[in-house]
N, C-alpha and C. Protein backbone atom coordinates (compact mmCIF):
# COMPACT_ATOMS: atom_id res chain seq x y z
N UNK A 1 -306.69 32.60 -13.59
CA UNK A 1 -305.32 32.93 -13.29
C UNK A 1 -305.30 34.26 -12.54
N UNK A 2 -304.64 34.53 -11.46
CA UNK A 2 -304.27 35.83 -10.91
C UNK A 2 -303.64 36.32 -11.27
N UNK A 3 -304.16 37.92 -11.69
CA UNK A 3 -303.00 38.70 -11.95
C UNK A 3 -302.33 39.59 -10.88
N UNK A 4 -301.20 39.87 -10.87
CA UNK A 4 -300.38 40.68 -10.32
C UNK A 4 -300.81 41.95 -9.75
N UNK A 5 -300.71 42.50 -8.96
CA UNK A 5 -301.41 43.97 -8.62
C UNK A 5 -300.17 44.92 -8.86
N UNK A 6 -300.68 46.02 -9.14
CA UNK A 6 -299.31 46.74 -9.68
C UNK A 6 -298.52 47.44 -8.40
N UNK A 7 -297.31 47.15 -8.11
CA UNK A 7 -296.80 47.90 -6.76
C UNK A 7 -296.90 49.45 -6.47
N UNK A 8 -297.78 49.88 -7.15
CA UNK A 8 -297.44 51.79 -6.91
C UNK A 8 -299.45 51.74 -6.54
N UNK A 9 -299.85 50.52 -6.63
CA UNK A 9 -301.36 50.86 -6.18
C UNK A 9 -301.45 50.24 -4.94
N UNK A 10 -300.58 50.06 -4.29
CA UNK A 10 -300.19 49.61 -2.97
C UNK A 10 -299.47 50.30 -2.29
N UNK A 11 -299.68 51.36 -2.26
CA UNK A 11 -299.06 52.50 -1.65
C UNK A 11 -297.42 52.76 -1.52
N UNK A 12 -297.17 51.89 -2.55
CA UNK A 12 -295.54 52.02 -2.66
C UNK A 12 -295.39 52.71 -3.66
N UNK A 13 -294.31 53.72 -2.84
CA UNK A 13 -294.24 54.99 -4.12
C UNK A 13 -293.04 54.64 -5.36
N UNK A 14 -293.08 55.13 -6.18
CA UNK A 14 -292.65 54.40 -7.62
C UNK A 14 -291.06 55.12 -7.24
N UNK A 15 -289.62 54.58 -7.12
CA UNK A 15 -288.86 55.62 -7.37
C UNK A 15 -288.49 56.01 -8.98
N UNK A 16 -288.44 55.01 -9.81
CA UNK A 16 -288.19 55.26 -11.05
C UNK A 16 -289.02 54.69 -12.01
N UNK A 17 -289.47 55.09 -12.99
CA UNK A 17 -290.62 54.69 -14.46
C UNK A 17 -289.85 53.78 -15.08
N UNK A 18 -290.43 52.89 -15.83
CA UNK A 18 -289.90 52.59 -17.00
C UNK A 18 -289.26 53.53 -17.88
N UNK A 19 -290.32 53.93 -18.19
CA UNK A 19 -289.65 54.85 -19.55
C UNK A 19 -288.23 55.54 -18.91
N UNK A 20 -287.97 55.96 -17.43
CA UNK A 20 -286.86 56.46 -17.24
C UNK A 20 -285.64 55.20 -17.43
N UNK A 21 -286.00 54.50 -16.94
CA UNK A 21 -284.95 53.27 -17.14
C UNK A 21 -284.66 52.80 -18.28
N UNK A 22 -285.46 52.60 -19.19
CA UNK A 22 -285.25 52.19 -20.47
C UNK A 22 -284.33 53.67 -21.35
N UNK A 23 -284.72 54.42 -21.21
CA UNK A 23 -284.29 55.72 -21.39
C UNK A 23 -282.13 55.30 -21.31
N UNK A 24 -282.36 55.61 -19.59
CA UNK A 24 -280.67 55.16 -18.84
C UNK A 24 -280.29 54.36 -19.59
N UNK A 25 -280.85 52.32 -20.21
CA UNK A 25 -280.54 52.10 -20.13
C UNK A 25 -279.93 52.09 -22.05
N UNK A 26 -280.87 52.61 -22.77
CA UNK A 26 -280.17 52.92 -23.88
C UNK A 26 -279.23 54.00 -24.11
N UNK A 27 -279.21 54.91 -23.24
CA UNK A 27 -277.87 55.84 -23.45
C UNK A 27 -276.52 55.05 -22.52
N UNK A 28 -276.47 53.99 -22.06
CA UNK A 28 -275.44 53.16 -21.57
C UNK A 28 -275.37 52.35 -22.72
N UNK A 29 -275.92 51.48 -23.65
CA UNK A 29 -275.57 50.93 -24.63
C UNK A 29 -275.19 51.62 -25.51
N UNK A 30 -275.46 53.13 -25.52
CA UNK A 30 -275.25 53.58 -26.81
C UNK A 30 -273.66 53.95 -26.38
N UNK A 31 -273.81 54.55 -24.77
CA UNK A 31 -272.13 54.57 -24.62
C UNK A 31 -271.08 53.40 -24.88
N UNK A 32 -271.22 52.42 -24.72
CA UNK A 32 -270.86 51.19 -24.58
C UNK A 32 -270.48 50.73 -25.90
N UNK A 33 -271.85 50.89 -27.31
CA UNK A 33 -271.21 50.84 -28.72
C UNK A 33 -270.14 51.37 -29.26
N UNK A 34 -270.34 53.23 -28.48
CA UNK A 34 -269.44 54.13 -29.13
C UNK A 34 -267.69 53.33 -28.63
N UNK A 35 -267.67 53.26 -27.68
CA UNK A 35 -266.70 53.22 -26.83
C UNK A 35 -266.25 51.68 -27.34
N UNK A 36 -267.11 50.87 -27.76
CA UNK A 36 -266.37 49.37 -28.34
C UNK A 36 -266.19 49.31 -29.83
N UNK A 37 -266.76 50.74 -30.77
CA UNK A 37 -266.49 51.24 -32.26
C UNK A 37 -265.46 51.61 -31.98
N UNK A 38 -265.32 52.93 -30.96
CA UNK A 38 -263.68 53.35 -31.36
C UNK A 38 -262.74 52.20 -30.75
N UNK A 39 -262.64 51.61 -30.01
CA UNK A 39 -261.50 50.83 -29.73
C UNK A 39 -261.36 49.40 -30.89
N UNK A 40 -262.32 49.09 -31.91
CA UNK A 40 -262.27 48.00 -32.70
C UNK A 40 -261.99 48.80 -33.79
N UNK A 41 -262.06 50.03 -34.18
CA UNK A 41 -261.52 51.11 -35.00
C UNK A 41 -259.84 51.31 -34.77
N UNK A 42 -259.51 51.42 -33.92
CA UNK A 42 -258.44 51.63 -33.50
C UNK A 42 -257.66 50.31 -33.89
N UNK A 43 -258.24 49.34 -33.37
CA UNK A 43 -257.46 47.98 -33.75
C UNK A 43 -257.37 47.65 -35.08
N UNK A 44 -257.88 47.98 -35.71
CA UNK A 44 -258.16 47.77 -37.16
C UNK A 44 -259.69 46.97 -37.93
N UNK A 45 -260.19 47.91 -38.49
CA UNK A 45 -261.66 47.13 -38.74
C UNK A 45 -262.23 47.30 -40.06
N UNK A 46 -260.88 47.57 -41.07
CA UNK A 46 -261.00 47.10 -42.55
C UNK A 46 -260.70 45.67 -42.69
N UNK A 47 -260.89 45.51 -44.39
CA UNK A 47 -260.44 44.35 -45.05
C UNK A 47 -259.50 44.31 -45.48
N UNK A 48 -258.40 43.32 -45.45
CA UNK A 48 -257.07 43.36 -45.95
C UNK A 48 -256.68 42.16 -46.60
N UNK A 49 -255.85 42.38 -47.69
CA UNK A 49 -255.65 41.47 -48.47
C UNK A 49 -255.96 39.61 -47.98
N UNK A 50 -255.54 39.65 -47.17
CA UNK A 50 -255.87 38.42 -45.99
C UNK A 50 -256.79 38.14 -45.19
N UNK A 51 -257.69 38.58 -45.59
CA UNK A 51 -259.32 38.59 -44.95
C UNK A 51 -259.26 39.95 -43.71
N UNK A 52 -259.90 39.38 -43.19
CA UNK A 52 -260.71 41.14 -41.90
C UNK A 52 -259.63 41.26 -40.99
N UNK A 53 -259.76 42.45 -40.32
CA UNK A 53 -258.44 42.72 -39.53
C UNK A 53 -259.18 42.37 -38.14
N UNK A 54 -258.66 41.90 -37.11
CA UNK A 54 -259.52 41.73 -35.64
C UNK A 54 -260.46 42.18 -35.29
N UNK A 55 -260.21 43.46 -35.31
CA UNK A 55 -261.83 44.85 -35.01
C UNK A 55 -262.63 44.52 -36.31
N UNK A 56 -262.79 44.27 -37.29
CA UNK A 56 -263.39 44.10 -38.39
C UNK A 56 -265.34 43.60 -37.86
N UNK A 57 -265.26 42.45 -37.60
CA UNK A 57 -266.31 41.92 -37.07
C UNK A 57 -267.57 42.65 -35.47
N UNK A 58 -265.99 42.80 -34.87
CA UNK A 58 -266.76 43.69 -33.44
C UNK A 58 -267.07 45.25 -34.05
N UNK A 59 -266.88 46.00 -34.66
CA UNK A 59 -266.62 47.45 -34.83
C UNK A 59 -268.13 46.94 -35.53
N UNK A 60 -268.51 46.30 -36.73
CA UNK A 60 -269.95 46.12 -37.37
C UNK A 60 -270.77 45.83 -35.75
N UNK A 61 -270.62 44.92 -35.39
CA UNK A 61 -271.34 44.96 -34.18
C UNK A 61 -271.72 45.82 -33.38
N UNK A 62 -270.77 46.52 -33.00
CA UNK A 62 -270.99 47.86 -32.39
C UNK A 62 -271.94 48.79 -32.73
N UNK A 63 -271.39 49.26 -34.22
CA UNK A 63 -272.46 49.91 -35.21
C UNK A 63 -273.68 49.64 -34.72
N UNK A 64 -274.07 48.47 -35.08
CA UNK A 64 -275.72 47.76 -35.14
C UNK A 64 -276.28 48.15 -33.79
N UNK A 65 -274.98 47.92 -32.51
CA UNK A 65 -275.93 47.96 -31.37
C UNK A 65 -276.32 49.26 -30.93
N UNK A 66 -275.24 50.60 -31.33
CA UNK A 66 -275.70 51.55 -31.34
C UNK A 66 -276.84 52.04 -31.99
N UNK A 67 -276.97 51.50 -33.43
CA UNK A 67 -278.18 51.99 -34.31
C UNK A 67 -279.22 51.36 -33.48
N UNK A 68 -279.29 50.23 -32.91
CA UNK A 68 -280.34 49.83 -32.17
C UNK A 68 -280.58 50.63 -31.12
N UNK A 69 -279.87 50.90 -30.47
CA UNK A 69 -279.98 51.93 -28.99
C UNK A 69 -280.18 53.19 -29.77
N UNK A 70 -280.21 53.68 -30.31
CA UNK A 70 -280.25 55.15 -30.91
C UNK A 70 -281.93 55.20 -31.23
N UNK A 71 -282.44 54.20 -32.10
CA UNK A 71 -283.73 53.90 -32.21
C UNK A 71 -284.33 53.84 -31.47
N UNK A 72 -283.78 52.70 -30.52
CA UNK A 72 -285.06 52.86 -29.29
C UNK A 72 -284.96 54.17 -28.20
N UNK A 73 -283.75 54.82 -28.17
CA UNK A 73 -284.02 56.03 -27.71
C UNK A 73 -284.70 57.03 -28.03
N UNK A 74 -284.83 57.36 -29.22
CA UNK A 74 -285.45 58.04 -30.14
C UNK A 74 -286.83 57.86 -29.88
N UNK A 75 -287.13 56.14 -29.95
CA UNK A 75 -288.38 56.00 -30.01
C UNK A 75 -289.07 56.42 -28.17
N UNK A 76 -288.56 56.57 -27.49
CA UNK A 76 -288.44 56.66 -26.03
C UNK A 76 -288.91 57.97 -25.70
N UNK A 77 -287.84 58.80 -26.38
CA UNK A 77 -288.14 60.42 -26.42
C UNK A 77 -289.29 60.63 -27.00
N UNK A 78 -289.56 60.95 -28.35
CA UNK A 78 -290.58 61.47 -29.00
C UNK A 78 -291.71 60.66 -29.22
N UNK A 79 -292.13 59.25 -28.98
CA UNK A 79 -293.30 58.27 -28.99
C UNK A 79 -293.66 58.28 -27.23
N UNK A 80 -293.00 58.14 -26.47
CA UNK A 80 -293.96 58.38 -25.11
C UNK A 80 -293.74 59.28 -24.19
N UNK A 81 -295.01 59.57 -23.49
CA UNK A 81 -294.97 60.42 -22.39
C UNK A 81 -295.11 60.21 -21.39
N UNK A 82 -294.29 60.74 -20.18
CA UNK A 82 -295.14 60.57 -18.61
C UNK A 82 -294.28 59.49 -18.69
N UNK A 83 -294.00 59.16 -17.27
CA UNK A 83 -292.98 58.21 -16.32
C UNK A 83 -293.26 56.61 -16.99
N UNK A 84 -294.24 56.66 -17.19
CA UNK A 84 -295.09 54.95 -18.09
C UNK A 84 -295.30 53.89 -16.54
N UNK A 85 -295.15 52.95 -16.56
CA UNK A 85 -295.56 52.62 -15.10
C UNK A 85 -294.19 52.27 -14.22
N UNK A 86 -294.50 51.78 -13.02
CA UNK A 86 -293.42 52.08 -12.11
C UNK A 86 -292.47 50.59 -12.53
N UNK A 87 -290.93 50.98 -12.92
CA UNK A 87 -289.70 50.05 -12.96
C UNK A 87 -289.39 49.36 -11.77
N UNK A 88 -289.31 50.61 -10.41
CA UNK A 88 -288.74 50.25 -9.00
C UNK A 88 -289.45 51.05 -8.24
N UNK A 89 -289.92 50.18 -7.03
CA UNK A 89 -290.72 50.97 -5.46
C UNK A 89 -289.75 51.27 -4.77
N UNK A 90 -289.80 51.89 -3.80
CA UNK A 90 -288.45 52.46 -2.51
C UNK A 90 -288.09 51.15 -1.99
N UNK A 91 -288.85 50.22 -1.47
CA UNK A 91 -288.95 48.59 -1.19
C UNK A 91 -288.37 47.54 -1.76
N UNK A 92 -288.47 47.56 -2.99
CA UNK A 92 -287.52 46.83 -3.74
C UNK A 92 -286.27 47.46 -4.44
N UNK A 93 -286.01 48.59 -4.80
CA UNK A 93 -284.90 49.27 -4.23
C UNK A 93 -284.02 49.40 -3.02
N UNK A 94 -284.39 49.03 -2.11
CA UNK A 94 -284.11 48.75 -1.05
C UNK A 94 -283.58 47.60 -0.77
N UNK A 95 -284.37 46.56 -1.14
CA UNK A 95 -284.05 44.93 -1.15
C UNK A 95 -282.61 44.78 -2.35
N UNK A 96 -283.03 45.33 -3.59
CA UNK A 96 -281.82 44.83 -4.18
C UNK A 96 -280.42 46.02 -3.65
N UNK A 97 -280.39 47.12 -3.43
CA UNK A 97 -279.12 47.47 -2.61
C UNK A 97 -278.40 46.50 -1.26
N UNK A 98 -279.53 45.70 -1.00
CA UNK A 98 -279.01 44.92 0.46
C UNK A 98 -278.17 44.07 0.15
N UNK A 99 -278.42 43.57 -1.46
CA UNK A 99 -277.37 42.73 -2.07
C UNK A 99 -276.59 43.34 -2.87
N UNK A 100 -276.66 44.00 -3.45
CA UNK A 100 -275.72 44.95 -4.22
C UNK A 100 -275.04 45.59 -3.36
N UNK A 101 -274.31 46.27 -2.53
CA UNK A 101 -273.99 47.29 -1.69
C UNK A 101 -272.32 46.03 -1.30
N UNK A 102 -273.15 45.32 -0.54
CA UNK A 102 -272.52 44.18 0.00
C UNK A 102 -271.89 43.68 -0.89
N UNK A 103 -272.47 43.19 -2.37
CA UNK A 103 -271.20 42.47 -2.97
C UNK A 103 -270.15 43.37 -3.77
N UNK A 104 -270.79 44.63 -3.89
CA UNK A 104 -269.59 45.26 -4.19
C UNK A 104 -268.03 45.75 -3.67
N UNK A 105 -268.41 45.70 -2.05
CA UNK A 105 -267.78 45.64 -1.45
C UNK A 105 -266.95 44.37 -0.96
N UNK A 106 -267.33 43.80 -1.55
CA UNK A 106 -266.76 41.78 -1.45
C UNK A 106 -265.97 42.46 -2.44
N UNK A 107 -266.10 42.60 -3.35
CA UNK A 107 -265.41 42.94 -4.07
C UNK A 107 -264.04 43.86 -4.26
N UNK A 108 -264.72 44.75 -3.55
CA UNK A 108 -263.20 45.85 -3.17
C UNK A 108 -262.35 45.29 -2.56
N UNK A 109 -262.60 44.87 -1.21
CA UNK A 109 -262.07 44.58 -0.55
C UNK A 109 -261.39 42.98 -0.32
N UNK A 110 -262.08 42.46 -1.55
CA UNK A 110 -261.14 40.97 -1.66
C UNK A 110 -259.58 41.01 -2.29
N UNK A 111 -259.50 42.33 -3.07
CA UNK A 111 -258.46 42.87 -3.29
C UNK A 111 -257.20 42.96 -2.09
N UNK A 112 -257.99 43.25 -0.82
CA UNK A 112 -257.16 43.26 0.48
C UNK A 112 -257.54 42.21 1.45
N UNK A 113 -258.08 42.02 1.57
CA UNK A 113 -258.56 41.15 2.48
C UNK A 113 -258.02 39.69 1.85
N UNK A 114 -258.23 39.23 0.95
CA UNK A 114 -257.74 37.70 0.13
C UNK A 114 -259.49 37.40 -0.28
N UNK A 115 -259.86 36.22 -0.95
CA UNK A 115 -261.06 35.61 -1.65
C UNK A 115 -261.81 35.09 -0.37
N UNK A 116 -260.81 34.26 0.61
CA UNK A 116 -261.41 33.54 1.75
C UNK A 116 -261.99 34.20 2.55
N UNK A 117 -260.83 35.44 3.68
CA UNK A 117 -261.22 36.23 4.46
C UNK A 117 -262.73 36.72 4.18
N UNK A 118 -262.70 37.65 2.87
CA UNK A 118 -263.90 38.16 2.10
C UNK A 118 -265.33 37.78 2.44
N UNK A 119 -264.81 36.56 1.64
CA UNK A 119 -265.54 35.45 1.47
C UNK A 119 -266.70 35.30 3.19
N UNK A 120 -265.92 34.98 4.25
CA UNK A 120 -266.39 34.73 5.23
C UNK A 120 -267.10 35.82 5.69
N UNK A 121 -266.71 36.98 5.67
CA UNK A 121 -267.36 38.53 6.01
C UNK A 121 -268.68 38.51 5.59
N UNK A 122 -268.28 37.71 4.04
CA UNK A 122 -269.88 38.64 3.20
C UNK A 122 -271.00 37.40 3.70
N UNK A 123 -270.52 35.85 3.67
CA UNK A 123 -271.62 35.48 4.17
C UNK A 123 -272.25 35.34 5.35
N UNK A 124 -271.41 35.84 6.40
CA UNK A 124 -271.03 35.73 7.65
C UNK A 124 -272.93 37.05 8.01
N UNK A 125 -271.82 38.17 6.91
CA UNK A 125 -272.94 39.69 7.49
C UNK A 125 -274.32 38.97 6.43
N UNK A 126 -274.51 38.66 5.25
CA UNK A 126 -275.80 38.70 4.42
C UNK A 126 -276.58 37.37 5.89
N UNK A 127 -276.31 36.60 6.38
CA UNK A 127 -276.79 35.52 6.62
C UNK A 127 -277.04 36.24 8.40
N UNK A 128 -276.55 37.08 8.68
CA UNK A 128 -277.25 37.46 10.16
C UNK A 128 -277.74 38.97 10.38
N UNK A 129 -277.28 39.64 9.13
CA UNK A 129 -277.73 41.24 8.92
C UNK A 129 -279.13 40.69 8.07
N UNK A 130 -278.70 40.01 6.37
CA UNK A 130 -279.80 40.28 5.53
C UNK A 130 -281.13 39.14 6.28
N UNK A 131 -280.67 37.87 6.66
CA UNK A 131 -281.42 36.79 6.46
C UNK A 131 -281.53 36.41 8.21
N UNK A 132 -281.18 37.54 8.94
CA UNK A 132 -281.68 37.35 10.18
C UNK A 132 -281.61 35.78 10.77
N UNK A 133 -279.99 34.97 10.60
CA UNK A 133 -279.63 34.29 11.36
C UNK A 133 -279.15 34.63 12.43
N UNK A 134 -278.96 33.51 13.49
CA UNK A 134 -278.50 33.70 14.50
C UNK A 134 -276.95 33.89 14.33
N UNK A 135 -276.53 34.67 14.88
CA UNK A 135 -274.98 35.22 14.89
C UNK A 135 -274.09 34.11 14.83
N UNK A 136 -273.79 32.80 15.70
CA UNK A 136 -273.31 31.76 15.75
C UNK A 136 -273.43 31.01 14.47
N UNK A 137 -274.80 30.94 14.23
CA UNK A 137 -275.11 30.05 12.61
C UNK A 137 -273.99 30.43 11.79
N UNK A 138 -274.29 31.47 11.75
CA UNK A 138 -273.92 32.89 10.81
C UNK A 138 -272.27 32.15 10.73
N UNK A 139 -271.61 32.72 11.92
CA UNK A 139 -269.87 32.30 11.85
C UNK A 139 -269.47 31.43 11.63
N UNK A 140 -270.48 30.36 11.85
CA UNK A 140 -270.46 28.95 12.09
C UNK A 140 -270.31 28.69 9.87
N UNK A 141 -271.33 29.13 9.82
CA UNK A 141 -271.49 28.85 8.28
C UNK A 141 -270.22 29.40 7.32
N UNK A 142 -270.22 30.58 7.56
CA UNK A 142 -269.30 31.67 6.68
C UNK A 142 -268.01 31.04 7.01
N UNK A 143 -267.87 30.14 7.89
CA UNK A 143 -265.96 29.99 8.60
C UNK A 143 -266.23 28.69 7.59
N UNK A 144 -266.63 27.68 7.72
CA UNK A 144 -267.30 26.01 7.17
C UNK A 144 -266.86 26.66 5.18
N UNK A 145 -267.72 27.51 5.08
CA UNK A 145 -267.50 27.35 3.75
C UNK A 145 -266.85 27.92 3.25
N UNK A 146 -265.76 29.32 3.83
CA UNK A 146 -264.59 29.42 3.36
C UNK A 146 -263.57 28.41 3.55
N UNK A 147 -263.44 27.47 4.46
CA UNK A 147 -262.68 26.69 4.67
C UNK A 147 -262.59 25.53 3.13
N UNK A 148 -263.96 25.83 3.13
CA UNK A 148 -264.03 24.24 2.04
C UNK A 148 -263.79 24.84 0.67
N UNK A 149 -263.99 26.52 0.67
CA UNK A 149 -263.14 26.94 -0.34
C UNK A 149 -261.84 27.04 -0.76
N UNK A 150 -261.21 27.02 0.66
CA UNK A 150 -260.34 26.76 0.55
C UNK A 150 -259.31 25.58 0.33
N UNK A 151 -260.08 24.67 0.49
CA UNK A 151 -259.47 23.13 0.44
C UNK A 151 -259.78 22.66 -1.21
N UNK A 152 -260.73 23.38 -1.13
CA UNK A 152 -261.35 22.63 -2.95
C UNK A 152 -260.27 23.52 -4.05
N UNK A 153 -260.46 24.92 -3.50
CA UNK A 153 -259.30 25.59 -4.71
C UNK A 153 -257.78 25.36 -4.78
N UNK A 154 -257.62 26.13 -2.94
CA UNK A 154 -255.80 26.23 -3.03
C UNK A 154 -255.41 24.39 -3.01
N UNK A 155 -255.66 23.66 -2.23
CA UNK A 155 -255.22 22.11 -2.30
C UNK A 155 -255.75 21.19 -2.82
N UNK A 156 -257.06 21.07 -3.22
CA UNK A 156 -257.37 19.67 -3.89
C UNK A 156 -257.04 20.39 -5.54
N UNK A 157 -257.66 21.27 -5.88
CA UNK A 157 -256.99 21.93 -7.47
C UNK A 157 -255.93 22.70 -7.87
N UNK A 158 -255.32 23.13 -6.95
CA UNK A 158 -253.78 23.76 -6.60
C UNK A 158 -254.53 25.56 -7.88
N UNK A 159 -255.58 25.87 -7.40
CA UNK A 159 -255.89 27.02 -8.61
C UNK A 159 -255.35 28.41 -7.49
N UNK A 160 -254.59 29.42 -7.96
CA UNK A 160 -253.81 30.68 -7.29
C UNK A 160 -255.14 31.69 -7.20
N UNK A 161 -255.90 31.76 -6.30
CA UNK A 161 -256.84 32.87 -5.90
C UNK A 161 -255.99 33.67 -4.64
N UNK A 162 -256.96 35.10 -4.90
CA UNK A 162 -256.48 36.04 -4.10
C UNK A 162 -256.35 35.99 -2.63
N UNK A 163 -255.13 36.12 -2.15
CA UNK A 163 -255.05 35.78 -0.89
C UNK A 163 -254.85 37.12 -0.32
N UNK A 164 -254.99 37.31 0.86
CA UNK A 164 -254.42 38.70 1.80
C UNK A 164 -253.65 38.27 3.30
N UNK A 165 -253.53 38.94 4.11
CA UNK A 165 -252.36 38.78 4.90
C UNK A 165 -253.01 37.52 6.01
N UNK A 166 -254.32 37.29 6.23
CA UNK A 166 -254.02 36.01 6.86
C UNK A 166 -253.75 34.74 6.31
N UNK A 167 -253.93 34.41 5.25
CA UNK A 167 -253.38 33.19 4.66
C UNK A 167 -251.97 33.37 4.03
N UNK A 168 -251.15 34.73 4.18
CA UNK A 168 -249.61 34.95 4.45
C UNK A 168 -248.99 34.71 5.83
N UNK A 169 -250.31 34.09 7.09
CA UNK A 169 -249.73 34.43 8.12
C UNK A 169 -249.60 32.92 8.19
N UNK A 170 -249.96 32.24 7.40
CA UNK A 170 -250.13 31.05 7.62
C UNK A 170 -249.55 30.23 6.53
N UNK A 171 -248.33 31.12 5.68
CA UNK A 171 -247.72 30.60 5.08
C UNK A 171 -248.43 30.22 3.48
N UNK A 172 -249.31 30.48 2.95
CA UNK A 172 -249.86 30.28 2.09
C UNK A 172 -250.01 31.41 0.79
């Protein structure tokens, strides 16, 4: 069986360790517990004559996932040293921003733009920016399958997605 060669012995420089990421990513869960304790606290997360109050069940949950994230942070800090091996190269950092960047911005901007418009932009740019189609393909594709998004949601299922001012220009 072949094994894998590690990407930082290939002259790709490491931008972030494990241990740093694992690190990030338990002080985001641990934010995430605190922050879903107090709001299931808030809702109520005793027992009451009538069994548990709503927060009752999530607020224990919370607990646990923090005590879990607290542990493995703990264990993070004071059990290892040194970066541990490489999480992300500049290269694949790179690769996943090309998709991340882009759909976040699908995102913003489907807010204004409508789901369709959007829609056509993002596959229009990933398919002749990321995937080095030909420009025509590209419009050709992104126009084809907003269209059929559009026929499958707003008219064959009558479902209300976000529209923006050209499908107001067109009465829709």
């Amino acid at each position: 069986m072949a094994e894998e060669a590690d990407p930082a012995e290939g002259g790709a420089s490491a931008v972030v360790g494990t241990r740093s990421a694992d690190i990030i990513v338990y002080l985001m869960l641990l934010g995430l517990a605190a922050f879903l304790g107090f709001d299931n606290w808030r809702t109520g997360m005793s027992w009451e004559a009538d069994g548990p109050q709503a927060g009752y069940f999530p607020f224990y949950l919370s607990v646990l996932l923090g005590a879990a994230s607290l542990y493995g942070l703990v264990h993070k800090l004071l059990r290892e040293r040194g970066p541990g091996e490489t999480f992300v190269t500049g290269e694949q950092l790179r690769r996943v921003m090309q998709v991340f960047v882009p759909t976040l911005l699908f995102c913003v901007f489907m807010q204004w733009l409508g789901l369709y418009v959007a829609s056509f932009v993002l596959i229009t740019g990933f398919m002749w920016l990321v995937g080095r189609i030909a420009l025509w393909k590209s419009l050709v594709t992104g126009f084809l399958f907003s269209v059929i998004m559009f026929i499958t949601f707003d008219i064959a299922f009558d479902v209300i997605m976000p529209k923006g001012p050209l499908e107001a220009a067109f009465g829709y």
